[in-house]
C-alpha atoms as a PDB file:
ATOM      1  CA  UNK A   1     131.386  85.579 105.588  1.00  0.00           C
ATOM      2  CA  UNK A   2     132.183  87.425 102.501  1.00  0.00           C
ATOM      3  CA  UNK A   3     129.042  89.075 101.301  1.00  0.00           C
ATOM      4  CA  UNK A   4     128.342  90.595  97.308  1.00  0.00           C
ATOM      5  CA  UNK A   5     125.395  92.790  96.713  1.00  0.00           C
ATOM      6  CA  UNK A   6     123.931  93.125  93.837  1.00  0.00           C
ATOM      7  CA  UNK A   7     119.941  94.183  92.352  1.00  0.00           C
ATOM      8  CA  UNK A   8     118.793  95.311  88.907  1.00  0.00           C
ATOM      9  CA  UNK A   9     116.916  98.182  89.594  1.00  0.00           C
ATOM     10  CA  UNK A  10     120.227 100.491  90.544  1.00  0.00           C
ATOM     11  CA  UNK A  11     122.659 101.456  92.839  1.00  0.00           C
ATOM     12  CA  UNK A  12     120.282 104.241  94.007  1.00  0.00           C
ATOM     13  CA  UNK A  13     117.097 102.263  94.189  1.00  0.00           C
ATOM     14  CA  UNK A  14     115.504 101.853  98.035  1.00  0.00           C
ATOM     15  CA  UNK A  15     115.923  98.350  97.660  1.00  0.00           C
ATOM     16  CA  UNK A  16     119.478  97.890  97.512  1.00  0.00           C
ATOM     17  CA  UNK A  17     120.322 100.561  99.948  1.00  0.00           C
ATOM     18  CA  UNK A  18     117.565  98.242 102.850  1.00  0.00           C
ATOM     19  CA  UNK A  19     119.192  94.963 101.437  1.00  0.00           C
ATOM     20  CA  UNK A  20     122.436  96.715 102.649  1.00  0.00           C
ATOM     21  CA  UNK A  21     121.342  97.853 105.870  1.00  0.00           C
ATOM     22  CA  UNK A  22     119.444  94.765 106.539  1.00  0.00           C
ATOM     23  CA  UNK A  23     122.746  92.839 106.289  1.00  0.00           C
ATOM     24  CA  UNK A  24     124.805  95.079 108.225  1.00  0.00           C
ATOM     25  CA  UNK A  25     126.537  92.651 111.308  1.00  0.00           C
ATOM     26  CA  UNK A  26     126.754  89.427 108.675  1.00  0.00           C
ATOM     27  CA  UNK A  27     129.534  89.713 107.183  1.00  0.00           C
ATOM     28  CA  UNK A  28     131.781  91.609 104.948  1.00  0.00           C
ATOM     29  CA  UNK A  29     129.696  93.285 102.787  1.00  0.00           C
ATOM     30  CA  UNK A  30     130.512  94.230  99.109  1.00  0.00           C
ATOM     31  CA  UNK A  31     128.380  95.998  96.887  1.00  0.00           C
ATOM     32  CA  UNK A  32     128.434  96.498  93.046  1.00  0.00           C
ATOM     33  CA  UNK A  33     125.324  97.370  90.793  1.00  0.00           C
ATOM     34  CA  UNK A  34     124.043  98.653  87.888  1.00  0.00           C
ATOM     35  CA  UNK A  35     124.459 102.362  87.289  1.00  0.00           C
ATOM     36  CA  UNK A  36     120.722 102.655  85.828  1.00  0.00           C
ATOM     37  CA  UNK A  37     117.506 100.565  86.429  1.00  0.00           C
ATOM     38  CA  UNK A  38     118.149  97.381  84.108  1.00  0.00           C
ATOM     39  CA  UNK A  39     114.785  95.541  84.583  1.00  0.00           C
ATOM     40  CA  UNK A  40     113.762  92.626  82.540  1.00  0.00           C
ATOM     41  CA  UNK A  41     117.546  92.343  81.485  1.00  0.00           C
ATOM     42  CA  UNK A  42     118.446  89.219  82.195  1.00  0.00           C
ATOM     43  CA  UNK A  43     121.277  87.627  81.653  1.00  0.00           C
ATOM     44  CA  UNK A  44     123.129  90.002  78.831  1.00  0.00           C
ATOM     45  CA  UNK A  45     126.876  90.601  79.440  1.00  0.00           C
ATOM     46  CA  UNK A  46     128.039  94.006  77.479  1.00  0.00           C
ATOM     47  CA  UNK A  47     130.188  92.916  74.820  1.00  0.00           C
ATOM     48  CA  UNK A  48     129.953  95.894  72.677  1.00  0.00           C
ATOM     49  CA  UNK A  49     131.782  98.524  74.483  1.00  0.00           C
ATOM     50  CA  UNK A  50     134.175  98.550  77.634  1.00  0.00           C
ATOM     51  CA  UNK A  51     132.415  99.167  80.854  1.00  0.00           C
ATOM     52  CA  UNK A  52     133.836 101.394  83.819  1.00  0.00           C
ATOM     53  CA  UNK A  53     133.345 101.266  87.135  1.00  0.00           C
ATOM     54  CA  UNK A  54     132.876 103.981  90.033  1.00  0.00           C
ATOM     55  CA  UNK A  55     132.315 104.410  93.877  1.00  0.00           C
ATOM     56  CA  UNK A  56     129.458 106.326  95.089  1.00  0.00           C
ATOM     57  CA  UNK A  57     129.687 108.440  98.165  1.00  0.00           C
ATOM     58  CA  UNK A  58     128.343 105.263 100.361  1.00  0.00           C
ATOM     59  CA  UNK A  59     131.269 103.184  99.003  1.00  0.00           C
ATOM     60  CA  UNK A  60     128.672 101.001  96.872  1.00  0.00           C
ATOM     61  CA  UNK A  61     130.001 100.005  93.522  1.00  0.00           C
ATOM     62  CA  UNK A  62     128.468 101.048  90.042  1.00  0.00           C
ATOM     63  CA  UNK A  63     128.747  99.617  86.763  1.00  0.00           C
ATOM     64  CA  UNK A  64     127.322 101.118  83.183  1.00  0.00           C
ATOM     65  CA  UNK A  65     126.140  97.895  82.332  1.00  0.00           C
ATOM     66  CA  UNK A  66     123.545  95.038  83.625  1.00  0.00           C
ATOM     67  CA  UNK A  67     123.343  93.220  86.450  1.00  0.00           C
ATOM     68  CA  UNK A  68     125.352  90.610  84.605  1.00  0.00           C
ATOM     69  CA  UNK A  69     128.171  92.364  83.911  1.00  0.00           C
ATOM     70  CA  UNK A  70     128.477  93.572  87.775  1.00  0.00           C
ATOM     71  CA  UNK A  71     128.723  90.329  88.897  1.00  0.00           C
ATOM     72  CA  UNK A  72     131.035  89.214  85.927  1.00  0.00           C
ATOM     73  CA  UNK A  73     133.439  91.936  86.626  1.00  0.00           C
ATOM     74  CA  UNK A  74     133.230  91.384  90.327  1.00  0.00           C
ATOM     75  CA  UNK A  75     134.008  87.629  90.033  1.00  0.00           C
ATOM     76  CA  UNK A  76     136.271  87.764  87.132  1.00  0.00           C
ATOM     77  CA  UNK A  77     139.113  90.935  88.102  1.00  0.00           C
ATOM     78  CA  UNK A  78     137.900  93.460  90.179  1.00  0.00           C
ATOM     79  CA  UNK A  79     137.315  91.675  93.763  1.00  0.00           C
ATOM     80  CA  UNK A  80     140.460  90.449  95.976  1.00  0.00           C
ATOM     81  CA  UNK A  81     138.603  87.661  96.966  1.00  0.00           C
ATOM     82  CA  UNK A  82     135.954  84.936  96.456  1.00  0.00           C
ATOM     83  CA  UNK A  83     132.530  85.735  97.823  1.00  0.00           C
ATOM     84  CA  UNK A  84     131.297  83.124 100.044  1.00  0.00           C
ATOM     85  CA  UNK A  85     126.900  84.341  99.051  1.00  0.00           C
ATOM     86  CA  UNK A  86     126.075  86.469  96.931  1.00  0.00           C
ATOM     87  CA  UNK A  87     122.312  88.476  97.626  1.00  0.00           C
ATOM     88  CA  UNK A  88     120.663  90.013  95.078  1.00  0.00           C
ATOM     89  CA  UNK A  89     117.511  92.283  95.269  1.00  0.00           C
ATOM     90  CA  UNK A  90     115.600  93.532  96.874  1.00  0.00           C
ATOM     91  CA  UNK A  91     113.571  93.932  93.445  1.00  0.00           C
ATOM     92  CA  UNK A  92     110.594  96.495  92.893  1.00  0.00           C
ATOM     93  CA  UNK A  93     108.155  94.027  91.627  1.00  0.00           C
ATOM     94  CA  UNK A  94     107.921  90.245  91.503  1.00  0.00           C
ATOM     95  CA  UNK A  95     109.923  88.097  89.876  1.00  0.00           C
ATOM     96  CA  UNK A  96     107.984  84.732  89.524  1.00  0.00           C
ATOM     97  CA  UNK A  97     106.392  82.298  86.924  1.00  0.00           C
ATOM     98  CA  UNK A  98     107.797  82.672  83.513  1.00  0.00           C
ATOM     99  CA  UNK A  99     108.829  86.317  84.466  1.00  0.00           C
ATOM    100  CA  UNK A 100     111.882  84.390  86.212  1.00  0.00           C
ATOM    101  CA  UNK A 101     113.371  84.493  83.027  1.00  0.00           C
ATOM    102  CA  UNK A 102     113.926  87.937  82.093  1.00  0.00           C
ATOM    103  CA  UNK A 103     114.741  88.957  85.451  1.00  0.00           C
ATOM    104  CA  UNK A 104     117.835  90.971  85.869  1.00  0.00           C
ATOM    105  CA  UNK A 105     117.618  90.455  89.959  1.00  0.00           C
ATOM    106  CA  UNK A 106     117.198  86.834  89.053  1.00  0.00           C
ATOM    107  CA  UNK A 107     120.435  87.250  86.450  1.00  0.00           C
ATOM    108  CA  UNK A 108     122.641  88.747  88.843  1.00  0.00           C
ATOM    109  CA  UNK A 109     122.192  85.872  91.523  1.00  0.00           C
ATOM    110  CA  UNK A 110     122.430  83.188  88.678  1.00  0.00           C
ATOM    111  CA  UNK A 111     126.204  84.778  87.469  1.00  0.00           C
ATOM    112  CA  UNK A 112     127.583  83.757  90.756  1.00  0.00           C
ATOM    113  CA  UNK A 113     125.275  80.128  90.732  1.00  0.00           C
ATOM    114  CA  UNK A 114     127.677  79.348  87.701  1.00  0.00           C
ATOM    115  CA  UNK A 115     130.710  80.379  89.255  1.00  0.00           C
ATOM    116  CA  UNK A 116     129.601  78.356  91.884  1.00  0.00           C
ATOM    117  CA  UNK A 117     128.578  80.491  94.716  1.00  0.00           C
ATOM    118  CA  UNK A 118     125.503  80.119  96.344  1.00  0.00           C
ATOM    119  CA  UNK A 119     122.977  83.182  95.773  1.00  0.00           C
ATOM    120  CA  UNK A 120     119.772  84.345  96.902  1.00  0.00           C
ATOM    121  CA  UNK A 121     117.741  86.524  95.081  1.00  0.00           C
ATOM    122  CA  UNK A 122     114.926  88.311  96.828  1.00  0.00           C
ATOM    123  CA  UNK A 123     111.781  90.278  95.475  1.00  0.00           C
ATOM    124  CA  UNK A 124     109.073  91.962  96.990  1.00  0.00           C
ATOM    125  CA  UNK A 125     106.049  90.815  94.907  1.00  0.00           C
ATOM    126  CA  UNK A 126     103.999  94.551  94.695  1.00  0.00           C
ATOM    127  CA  UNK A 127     105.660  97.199  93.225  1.00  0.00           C
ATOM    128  CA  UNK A 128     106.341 100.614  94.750  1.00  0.00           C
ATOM    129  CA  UNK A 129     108.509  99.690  98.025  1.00  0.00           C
ATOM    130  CA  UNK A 130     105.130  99.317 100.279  1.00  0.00           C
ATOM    131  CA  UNK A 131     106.462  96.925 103.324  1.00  0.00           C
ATOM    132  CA  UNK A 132     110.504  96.900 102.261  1.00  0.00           C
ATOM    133  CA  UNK A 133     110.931  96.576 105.761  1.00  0.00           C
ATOM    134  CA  UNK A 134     109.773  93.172 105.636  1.00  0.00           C
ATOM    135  CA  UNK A 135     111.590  91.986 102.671  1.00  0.00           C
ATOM    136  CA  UNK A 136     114.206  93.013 104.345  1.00  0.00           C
ATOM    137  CA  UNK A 137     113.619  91.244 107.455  1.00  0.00           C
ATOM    138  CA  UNK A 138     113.435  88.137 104.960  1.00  0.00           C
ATOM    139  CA  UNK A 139     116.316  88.452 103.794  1.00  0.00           C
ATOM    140  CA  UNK A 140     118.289  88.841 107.216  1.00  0.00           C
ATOM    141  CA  UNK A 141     116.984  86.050 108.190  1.00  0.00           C
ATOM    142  CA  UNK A 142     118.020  83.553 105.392  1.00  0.00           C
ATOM    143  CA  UNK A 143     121.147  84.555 105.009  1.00  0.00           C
ATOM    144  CA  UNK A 144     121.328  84.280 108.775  1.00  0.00           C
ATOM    145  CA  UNK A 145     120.258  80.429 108.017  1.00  0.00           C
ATOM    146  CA  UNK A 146     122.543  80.280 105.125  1.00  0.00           C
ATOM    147  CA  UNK A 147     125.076  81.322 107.535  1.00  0.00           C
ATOM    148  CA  UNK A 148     124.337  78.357 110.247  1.00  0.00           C
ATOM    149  CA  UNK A 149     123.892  75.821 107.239  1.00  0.00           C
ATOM    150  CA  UNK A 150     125.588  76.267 104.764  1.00  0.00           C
ATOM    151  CA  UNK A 151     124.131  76.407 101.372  1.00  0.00           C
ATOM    152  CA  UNK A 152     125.759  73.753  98.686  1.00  0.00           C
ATOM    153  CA  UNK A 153     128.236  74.798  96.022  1.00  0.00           C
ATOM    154  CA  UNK A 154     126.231  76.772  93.193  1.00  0.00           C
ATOM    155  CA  UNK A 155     122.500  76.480  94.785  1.00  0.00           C
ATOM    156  CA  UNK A 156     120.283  79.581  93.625  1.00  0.00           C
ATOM    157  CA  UNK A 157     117.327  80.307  95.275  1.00  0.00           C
ATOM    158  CA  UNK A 158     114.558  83.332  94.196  1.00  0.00           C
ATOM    159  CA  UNK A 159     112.525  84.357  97.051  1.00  0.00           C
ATOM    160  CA  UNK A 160     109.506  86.245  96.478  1.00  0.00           C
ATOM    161  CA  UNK A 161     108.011  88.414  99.415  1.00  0.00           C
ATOM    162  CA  UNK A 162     104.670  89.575  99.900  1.00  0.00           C
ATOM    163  CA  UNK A 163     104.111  93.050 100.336  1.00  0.00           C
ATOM    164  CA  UNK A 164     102.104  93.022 104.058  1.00  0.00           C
ATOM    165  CA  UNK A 165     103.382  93.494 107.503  1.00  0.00           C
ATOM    166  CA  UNK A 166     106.255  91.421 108.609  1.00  0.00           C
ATOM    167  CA  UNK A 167     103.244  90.500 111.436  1.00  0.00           C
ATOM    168  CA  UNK A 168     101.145  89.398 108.519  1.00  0.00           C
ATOM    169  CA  UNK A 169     102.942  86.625 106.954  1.00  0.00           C
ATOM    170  CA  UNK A 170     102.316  83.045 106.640  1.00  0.00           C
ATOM    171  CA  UNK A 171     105.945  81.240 107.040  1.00  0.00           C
ATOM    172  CA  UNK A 172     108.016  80.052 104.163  1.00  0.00           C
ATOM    173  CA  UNK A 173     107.142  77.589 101.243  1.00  0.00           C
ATOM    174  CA  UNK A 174     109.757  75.672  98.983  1.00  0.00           C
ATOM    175  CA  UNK A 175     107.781  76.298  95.609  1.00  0.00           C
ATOM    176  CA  UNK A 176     108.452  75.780  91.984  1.00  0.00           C
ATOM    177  CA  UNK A 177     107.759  78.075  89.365  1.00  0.00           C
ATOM    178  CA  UNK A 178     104.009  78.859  88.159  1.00  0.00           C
ATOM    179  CA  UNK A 179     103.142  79.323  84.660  1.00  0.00           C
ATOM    180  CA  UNK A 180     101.195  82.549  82.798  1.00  0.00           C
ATOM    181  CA  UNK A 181      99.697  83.360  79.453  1.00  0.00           C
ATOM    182  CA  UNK A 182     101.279  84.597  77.143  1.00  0.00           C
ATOM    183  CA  UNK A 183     101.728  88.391  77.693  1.00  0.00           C
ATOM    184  CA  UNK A 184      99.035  91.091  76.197  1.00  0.00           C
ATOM    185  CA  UNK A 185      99.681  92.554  72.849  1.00  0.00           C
ATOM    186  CA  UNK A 186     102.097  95.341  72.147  1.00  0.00           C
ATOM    187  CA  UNK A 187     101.096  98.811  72.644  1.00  0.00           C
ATOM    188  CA  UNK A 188     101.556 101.001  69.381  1.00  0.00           C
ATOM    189  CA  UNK A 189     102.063 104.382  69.100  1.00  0.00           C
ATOM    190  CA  UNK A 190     103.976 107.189  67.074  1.00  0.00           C
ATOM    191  CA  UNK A 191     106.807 109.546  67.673  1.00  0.00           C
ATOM    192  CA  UNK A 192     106.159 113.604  66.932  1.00  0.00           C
ATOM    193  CA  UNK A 193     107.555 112.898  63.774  1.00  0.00           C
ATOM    194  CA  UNK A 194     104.872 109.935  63.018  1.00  0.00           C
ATOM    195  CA  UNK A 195     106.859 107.110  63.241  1.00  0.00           C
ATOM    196  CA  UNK A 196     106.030 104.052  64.735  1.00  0.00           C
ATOM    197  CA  UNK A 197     107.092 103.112  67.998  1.00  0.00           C
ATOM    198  CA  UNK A 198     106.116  99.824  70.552  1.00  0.00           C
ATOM    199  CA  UNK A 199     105.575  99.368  74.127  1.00  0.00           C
ATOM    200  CA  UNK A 200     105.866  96.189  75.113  1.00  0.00           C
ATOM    201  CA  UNK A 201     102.582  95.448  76.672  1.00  0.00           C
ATOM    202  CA  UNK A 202     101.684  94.049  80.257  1.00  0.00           C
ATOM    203  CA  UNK A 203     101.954  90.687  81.510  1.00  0.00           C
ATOM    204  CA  UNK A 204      99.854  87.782  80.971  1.00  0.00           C
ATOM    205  CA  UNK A 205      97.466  85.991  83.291  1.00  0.00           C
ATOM    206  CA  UNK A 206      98.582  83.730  85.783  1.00  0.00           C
ATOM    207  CA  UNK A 207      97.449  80.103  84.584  1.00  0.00           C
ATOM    208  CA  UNK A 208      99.284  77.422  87.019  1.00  0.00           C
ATOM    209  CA  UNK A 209      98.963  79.447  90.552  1.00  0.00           C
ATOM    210  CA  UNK A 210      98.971  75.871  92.590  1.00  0.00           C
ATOM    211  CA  UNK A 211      99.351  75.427  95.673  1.00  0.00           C
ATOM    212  CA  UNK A 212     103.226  74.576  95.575  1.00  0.00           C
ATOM    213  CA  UNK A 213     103.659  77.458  92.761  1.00  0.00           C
ATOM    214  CA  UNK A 214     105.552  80.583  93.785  1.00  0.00           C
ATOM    215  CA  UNK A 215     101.847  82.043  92.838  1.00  0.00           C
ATOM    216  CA  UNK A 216      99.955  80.383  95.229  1.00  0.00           C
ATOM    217  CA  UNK A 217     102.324  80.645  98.140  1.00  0.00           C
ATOM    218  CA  UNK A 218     102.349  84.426  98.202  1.00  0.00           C
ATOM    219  CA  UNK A 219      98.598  84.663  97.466  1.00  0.00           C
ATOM    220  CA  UNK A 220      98.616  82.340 100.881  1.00  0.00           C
ATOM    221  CA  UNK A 221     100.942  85.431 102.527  1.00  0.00           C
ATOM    222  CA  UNK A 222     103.966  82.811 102.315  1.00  0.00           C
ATOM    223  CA  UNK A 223     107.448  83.599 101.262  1.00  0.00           C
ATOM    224  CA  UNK A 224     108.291  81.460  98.418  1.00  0.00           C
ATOM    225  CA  UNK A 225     111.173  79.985  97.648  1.00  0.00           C
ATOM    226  CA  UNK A 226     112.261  78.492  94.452  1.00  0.00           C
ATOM    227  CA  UNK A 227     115.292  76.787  93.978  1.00  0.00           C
ATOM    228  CA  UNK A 228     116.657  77.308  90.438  1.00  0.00           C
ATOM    229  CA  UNK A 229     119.249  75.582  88.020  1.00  0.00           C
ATOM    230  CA  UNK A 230     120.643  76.673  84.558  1.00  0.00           C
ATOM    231  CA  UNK A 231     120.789  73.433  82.831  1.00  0.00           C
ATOM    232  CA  UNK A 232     118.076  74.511  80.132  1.00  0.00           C
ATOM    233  CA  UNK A 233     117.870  71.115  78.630  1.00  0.00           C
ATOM    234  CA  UNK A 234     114.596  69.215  78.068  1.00  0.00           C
ATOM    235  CA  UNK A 235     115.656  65.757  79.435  1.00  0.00           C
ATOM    236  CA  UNK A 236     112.443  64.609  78.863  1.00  0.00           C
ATOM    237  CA  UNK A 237     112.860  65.234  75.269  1.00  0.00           C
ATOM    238  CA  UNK A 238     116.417  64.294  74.614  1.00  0.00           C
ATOM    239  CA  UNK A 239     114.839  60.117  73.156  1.00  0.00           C
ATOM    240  CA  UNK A 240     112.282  61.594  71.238  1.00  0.00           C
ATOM    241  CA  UNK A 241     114.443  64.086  69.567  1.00  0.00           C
ATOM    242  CA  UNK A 242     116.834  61.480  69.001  1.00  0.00           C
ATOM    243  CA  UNK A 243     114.493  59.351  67.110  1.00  0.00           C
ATOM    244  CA  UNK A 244     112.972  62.191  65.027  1.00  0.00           C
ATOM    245  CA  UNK A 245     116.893  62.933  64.126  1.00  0.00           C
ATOM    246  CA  UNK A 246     117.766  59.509  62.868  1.00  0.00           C
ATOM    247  CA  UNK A 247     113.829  58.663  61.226  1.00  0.00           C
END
């Protein structure tokens, strides 16, 4: 199996570099990330500027761009080959609910679900790299499974770990996506030179943490994953807006 690696947080962060040792024995393992941490990214591709690409001294791949671009360029000129999974992650921080969305771990996985490759994406939910070791024992282990059944053309899947003992968790849960508040105000402040500058401010509450939410199975010390799509159309919709077209 033909393995590309890929996070948002950098081709230095810890997460990447366990993701890569985790796999080690799976396959043929390719790596190609982001030269900086490009959290909350999502999907951009760089358009503006030409982007370069360099080897670091453990033969992982670097890119000065977003986790978009890395697998763009990977799929799209620099590889010799198609990958047969790509694995992004592991991500400092969760990436669930509405937060799904901006994710740059989550955009890296979803390049290759629209060329068509299967891709995991993997986060450990608490920030700071407490309990990697068991994300990354996750992670060995489903793409061990993807390995012995084979994931179909395209499917995405964003696994969210919690951060406890490997001993400590609760099994896996197929989950769909929970739902938060909108996020908390700005944060305002001023340069040296008095003008005005914003932080974006934190996150919102978590509304919708059901049972089969990606909430409420880590809160219940499950692994949850959540299969994903890109089709961003509102089927439900498509009649009504049809009639509020012609009216």
């Amino acid at each position: 199996m033909k393995i590309l690696i890929a996070n948002d947080d950098g081709y230095n962060a810890p997460g990447i570099a366990a993701l890569h040792q985790a796999l080690q024995g799976l396959g043929e393992l390719t790596v190609i990330a982001p030269e900086r941490n490009c959290s909350g990214s999502s999907n951009s591709l760089t358009l503006s500027r030409p982007l370069s690409v360099n080897q670091a001294h453990n033969g992982f791949y670097y890119v000065n761009g977003t986790p978009s671009d890395c697998i763009h360029i990977a799929l799209t000129g620099m590889l010799g080959f198609r990958p047969d999974l790509i694995v992004s992650g592991i991500n400092n921080g969760a990436n669930m609910g509405d937060d799904t969305l901006y994710s740059g771990t989550v955009a890296a996985a979803m390049e290759g679900h629209l060329f068509g490759i299967p891709a995991l994406a993997f986060s450990l939910i608490e920030k700071g790299w407490e309990h990697l070791d068991t994300a990354a024992y996750v992670a060995r282990e489903l793409v061990q499974k993807a390995q012995q059944q084979p994931l179909a053309q395209g499917t995405l899947l964003n696994i969210n770990v919690p951060a406890v003992p490997v001993s400590a968790l609760n099994g896996y849960a197929v989950t769909r996506l929970g739902k938060r508040h909108p996020a908390e105000p700005v944060i305002k402040s001023t340069t040296p030179y008095g003008e005005p500058i914003y932080w974006i401010g934190p996150v919102g509450k978590v509304v919708d943490a059901s049972q089969d939410t990606d909430f409420g199975a880590t809160q219940n010390l499950q692994v949850s994953v959540t299969p994903l799509r890109f089709d961003l159309t509102d089927h439900q919709q498509l009649v009504h807006t049809r009639g509020w077209m012609q009216a």
